[in-house]
C-alpha atoms as a PDB file:
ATOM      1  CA  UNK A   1       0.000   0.000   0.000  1.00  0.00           C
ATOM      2  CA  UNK A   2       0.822   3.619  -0.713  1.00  0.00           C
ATOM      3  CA  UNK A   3       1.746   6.021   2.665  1.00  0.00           C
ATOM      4  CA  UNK A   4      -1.390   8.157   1.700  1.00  0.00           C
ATOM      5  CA  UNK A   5      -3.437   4.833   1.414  1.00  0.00           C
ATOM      6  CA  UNK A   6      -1.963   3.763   4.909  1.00  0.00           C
ATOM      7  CA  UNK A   7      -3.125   7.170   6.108  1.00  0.00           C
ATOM      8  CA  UNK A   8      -6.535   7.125   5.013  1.00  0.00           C
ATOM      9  CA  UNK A   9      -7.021   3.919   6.356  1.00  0.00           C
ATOM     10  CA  UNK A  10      -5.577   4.602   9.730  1.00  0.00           C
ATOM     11  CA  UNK A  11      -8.148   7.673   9.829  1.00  0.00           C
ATOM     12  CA  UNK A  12     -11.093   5.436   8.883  1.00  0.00           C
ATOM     13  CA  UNK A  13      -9.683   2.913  11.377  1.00  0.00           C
ATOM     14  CA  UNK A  14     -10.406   5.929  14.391  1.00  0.00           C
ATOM     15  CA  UNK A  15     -13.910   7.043  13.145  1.00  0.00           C
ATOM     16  CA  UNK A  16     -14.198   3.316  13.813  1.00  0.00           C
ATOM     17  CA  UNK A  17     -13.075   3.263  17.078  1.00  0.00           C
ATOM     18  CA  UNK A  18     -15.309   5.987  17.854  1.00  0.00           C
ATOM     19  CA  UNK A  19     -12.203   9.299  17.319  1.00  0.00           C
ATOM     20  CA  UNK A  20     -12.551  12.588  15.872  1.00  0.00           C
ATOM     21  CA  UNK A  21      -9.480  13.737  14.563  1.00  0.00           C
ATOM     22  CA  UNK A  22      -8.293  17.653  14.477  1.00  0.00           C
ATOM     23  CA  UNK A  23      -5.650  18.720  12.160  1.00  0.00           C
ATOM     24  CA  UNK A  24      -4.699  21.647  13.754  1.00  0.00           C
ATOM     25  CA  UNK A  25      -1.358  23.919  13.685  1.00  0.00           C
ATOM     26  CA  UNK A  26       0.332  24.512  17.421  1.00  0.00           C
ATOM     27  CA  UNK A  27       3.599  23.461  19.244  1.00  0.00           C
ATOM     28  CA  UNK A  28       2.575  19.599  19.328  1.00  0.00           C
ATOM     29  CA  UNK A  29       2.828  16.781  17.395  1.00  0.00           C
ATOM     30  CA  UNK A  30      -0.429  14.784  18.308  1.00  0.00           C
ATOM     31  CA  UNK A  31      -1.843  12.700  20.771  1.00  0.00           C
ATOM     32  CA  UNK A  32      -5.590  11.254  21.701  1.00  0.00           C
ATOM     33  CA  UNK A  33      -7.852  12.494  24.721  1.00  0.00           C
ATOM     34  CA  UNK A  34     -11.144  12.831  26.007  1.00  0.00           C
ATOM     35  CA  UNK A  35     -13.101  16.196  25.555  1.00  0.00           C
ATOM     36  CA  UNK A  36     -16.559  16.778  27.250  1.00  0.00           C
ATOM     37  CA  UNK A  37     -17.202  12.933  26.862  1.00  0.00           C
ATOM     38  CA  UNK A  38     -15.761  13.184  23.448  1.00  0.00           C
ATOM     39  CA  UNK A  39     -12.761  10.589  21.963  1.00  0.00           C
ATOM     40  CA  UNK A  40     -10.783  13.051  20.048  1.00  0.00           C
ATOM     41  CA  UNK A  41      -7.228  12.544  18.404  1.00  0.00           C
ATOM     42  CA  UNK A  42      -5.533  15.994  17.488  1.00  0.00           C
ATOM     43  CA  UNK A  43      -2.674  15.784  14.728  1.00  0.00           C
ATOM     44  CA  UNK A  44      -0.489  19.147  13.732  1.00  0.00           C
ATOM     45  CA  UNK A  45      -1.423  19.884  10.402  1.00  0.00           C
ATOM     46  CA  UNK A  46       2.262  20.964   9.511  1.00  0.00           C
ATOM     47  CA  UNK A  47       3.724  17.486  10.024  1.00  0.00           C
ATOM     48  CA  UNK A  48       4.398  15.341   6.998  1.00  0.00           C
ATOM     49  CA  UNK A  49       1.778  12.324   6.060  1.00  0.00           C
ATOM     50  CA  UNK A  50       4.562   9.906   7.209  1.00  0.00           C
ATOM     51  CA  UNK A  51       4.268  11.502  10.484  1.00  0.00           C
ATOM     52  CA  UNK A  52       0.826  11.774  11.029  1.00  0.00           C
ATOM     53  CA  UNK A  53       0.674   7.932  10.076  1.00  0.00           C
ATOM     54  CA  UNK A  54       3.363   7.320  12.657  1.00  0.00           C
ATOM     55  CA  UNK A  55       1.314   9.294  15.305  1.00  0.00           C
ATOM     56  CA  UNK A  56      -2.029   7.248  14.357  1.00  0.00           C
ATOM     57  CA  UNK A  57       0.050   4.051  14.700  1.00  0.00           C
ATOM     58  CA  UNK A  58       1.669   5.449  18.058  1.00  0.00           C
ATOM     59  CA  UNK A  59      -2.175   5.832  19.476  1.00  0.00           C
ATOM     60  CA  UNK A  60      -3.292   2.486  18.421  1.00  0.00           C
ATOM     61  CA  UNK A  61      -0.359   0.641  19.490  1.00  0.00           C
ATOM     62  CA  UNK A  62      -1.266   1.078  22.713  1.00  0.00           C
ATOM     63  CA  UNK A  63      -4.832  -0.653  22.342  1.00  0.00           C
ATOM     64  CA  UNK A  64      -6.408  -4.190  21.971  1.00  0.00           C
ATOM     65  CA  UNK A  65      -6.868  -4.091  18.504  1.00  0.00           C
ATOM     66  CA  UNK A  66      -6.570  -7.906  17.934  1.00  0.00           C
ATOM     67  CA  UNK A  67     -10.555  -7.881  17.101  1.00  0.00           C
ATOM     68  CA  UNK A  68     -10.686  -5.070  14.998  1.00  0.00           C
ATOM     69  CA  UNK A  69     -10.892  -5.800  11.172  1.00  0.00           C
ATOM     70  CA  UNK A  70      -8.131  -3.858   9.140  1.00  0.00           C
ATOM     71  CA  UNK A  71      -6.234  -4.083   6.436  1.00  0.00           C
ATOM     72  CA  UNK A  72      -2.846  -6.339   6.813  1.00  0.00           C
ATOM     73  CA  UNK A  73      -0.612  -3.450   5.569  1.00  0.00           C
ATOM     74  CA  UNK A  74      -2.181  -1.338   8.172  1.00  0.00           C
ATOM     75  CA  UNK A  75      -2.248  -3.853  11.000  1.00  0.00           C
ATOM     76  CA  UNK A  76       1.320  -4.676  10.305  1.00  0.00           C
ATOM     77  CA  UNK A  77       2.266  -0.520  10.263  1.00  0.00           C
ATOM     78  CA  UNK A  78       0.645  -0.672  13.697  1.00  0.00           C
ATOM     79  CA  UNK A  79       2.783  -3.442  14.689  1.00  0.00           C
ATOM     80  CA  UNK A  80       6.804  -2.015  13.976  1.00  0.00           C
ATOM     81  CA  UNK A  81       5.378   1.079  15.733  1.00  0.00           C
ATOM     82  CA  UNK A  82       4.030  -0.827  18.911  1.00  0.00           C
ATOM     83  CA  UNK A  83       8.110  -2.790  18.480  1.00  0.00           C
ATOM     84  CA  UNK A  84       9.662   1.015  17.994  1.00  0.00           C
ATOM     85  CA  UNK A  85       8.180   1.449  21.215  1.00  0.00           C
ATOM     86  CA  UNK A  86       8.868  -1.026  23.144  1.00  0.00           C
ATOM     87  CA  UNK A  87      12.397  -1.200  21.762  1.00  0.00           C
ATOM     88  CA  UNK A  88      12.493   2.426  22.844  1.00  0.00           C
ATOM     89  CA  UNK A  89      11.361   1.486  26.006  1.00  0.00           C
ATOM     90  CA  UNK A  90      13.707  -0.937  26.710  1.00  0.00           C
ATOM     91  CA  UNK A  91      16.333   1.193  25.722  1.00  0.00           C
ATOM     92  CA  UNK A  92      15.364   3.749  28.352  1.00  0.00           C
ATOM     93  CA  UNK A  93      15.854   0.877  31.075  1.00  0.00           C
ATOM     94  CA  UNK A  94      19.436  -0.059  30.343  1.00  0.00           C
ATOM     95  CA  UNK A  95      22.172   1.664  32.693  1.00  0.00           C
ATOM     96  CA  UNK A  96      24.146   4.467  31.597  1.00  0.00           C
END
């Protein structure tokens, strides 16, 4: 799949699960919350499509998507970001 196919398919994937998403310009890169009872993920409209994918990916990594349908490109982008992660993790553990 295309990165712009990947992205549109990680956006459909949070209207899904129930997200708005905001594209919006500040000093942020993105993140998800809850507003006034409302799921909401808010993305800065400046960053490159590979980044806003990578931010999507970063959000769902951390849920229990294993009975959500998706595409296999998509579930497997989700994946090396949830293995970024923890191998970032881990690297934050060792000694210095």
């Amino acid at each position: 799949m295309k990165k712009q196919e990947i992205l549109t398919e990680l956006e459909q994937l949070a209207r899904d699960l129930g997200f708005r998403i905001r594209y919006e310009i500040g000093d942020f890169s993105g993140g998800s919350c809850l507003l006034n009872q409302e799921k909401l993920i808010m993305i800065n409209k400046r960053l490159t499509p590979e980044i806003r994918m990578a931010t999507l990916a970063r959000i769902f990594a951390g849920m229990d998507l294993d009975q959500v349908y998706m595409k296999p490109a998509v579930r497997e982008y989700i994946e090396d970001e949830r293995a970024r992660q923890n191998l970032s993790k881990s690297q934050d553990d060792l000694p210095e």
